[in-house]
C-alpha atoms as a PDB file:
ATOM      1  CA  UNK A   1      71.401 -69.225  38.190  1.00  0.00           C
ATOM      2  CA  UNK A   2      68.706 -67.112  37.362  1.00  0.00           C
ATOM      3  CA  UNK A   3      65.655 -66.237  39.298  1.00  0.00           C
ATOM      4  CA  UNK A   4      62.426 -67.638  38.619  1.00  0.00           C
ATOM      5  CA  UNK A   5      60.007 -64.735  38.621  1.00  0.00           C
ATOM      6  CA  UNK A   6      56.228 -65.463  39.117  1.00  0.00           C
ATOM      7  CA  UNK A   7      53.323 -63.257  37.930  1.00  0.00           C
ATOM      8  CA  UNK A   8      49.784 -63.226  38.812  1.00  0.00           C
ATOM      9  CA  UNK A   9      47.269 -63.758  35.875  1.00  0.00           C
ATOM     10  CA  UNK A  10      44.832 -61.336  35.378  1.00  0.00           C
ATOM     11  CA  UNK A  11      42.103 -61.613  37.293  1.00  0.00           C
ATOM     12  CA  UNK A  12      38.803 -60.746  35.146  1.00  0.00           C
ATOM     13  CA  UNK A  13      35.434 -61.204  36.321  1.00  0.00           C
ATOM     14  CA  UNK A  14      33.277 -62.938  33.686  1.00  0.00           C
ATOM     15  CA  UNK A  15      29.789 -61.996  34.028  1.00  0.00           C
ATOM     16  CA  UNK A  16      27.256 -63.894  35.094  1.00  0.00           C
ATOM     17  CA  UNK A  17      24.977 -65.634  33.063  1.00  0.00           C
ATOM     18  CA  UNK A  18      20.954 -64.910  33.051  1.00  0.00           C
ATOM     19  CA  UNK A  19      19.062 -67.821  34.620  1.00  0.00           C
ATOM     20  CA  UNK A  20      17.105 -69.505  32.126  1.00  0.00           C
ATOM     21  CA  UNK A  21      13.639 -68.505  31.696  1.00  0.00           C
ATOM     22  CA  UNK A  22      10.989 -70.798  33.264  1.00  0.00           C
ATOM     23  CA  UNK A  23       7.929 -68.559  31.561  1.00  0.00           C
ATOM     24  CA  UNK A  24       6.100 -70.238  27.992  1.00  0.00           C
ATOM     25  CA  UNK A  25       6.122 -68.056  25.371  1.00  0.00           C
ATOM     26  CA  UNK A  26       3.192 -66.193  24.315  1.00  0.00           C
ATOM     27  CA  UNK A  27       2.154 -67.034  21.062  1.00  0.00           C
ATOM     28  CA  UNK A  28       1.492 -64.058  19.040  1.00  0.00           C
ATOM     29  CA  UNK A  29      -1.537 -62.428  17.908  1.00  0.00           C
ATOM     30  CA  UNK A  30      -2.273 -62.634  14.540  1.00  0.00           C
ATOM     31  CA  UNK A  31      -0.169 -59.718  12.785  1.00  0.00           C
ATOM     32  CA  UNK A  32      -2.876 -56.830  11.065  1.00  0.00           C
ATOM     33  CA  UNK A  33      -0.774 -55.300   7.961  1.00  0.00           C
ATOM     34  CA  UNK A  34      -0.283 -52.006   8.451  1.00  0.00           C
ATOM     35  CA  UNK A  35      -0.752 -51.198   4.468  1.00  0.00           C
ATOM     36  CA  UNK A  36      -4.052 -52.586   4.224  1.00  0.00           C
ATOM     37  CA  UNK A  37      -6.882 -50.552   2.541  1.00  0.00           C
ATOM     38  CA  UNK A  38      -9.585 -50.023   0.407  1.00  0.00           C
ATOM     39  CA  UNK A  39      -7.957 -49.714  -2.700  1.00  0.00           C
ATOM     40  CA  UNK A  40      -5.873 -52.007  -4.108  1.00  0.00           C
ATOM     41  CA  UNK A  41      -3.585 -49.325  -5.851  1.00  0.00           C
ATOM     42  CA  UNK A  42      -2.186 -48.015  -2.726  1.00  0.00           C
ATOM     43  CA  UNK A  43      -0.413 -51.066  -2.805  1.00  0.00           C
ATOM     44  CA  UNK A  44       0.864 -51.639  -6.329  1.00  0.00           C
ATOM     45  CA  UNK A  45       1.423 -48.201  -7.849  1.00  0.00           C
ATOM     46  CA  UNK A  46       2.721 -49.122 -11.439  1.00  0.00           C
ATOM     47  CA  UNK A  47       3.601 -51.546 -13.446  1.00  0.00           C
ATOM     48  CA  UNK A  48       7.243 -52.138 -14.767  1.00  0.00           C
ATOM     49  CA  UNK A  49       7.529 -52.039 -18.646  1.00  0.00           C
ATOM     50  CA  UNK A  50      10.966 -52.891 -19.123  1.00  0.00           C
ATOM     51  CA  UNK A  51      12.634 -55.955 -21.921  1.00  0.00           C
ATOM     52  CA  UNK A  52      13.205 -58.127 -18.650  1.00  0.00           C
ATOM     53  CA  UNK A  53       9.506 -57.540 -17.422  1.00  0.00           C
ATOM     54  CA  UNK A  54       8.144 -58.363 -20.650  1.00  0.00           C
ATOM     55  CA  UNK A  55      10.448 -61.612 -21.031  1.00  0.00           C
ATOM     56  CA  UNK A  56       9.130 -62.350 -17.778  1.00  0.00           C
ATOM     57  CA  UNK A  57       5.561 -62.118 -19.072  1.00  0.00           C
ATOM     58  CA  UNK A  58       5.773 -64.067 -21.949  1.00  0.00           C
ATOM     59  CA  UNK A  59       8.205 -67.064 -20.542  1.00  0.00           C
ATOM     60  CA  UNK A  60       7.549 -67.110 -16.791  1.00  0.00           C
ATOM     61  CA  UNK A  61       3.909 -66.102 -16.767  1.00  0.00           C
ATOM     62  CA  UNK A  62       4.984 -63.486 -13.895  1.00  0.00           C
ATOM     63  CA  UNK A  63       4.744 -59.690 -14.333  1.00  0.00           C
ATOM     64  CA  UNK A  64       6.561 -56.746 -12.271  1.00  0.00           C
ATOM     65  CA  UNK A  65       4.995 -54.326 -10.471  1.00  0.00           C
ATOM     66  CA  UNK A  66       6.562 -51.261  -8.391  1.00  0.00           C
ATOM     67  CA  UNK A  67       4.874 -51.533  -5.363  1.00  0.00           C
ATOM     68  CA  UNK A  68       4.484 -49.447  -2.065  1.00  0.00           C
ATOM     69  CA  UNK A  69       7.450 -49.714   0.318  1.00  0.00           C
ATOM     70  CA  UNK A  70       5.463 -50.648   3.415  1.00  0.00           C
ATOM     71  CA  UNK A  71       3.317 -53.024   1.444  1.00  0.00           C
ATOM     72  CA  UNK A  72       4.518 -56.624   2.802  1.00  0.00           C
ATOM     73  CA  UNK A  73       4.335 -59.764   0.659  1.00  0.00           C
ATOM     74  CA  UNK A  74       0.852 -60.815   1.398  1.00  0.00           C
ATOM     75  CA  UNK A  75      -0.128 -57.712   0.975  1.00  0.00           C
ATOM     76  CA  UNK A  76       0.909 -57.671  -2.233  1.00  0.00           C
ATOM     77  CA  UNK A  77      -0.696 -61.063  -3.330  1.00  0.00           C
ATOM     78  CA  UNK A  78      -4.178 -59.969  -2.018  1.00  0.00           C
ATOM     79  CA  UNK A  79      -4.288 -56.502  -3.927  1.00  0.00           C
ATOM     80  CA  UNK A  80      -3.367 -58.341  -6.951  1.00  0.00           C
ATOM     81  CA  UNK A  81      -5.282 -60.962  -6.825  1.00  0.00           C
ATOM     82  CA  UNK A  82      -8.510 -58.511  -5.951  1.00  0.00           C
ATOM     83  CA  UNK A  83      -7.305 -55.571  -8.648  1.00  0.00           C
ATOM     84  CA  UNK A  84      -7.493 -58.046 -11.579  1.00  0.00           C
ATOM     85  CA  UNK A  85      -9.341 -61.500 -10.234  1.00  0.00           C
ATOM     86  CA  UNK A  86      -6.022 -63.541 -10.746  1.00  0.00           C
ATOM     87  CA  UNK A  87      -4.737 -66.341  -8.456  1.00  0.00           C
ATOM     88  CA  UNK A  88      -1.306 -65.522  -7.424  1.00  0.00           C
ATOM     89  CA  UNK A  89       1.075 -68.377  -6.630  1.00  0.00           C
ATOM     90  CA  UNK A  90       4.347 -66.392  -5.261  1.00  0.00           C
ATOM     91  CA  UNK A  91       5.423 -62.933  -4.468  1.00  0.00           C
ATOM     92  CA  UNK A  92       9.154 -61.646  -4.702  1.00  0.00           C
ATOM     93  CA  UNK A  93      10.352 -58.593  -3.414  1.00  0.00           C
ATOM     94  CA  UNK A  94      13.645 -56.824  -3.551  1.00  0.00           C
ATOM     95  CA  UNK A  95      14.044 -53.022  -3.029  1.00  0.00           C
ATOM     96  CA  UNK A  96      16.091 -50.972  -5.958  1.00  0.00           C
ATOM     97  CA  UNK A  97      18.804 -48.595  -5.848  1.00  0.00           C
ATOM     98  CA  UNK A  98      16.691 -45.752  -6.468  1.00  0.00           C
ATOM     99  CA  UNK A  99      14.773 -47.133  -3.112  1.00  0.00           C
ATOM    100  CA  UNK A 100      11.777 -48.401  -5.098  1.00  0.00           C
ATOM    101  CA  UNK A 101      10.208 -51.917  -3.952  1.00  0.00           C
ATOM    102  CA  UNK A 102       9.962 -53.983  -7.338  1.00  0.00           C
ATOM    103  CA  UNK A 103       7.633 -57.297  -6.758  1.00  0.00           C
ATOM    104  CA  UNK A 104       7.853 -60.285  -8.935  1.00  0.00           C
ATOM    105  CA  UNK A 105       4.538 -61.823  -8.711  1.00  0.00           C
ATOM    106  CA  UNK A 106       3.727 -65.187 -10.261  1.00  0.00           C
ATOM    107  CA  UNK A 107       0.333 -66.146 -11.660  1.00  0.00           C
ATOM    108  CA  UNK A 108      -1.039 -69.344 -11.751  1.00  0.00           C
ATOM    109  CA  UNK A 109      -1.031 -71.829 -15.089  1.00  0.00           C
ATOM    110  CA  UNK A 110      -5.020 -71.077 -15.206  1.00  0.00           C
ATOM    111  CA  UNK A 111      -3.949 -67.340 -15.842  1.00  0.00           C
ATOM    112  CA  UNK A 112      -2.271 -65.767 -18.195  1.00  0.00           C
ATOM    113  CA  UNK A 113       0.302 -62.687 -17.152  1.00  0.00           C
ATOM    114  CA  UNK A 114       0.257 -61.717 -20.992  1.00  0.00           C
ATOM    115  CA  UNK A 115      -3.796 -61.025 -20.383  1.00  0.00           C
ATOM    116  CA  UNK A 116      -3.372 -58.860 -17.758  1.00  0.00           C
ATOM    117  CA  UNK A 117      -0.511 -57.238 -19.409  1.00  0.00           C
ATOM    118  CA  UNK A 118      -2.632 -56.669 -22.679  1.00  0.00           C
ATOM    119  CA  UNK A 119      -5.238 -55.273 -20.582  1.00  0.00           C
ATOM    120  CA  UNK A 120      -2.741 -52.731 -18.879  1.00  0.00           C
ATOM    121  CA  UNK A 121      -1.655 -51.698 -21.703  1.00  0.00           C
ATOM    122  CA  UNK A 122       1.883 -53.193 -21.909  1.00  0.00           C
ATOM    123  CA  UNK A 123       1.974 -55.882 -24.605  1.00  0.00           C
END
């Protein structure tokens, strides 16, 4: 008959957990941008004249700016909407392979994006 051989498991020690914390969070302060300034174009540096950018003009009243890395997303709205007296309705942001950051910003149906363009210089 064979033998019946016994092993001991491994003993690991699991570690503890933390005790949950009693304290309330802190609500934050009120966040100051970092890229805020005087002038609006230290935010959006140029715009984008490419056959997307003007497609977006002309169907999605929205028009494409290359903007400053650090610049955050109401940031962006505010220089725009001081730099050419515009209401902005959204900002989108995405950062290119070339490490640009390219925002999409939308206009409002009381302005026009092919206006502004115009006035730029672009259409």
């Amino acid at each position: 008959m064979a033998e019946e051989i016994k092993t001991e498991k491994n003993k690991t020690r699991k570690p503890k957990k933390a005790a949950p914390k009693t304290e309330k969070a802190v609500p934050k302060e009120k966040k100051i941008s970092r890229t805020m300034t005087k002038n609006e174009w230290d935010i959006l540096s140029h715009p984008l004249m490419t056959e997307k950018s003007i497609g977006l003009i002309e169907k999605e009243n929205k028009l494409v700016f290359i903007v400053n890395l650090k610049a955050n997303k109401v940031d962006i709205k505010h220089a725009m909407e001081k730099a050419f007296d515009v209401r902005v309705d959204d900002v989108t942001t995405m950062i290119t392979r070339k490490g640009q950051k390219k925002a999409f910003i939308k206009l409002s149906k009381y302005n026009s994006a092919s206006e502004i363009a115009t006035r730029l210089g672009m259409l």
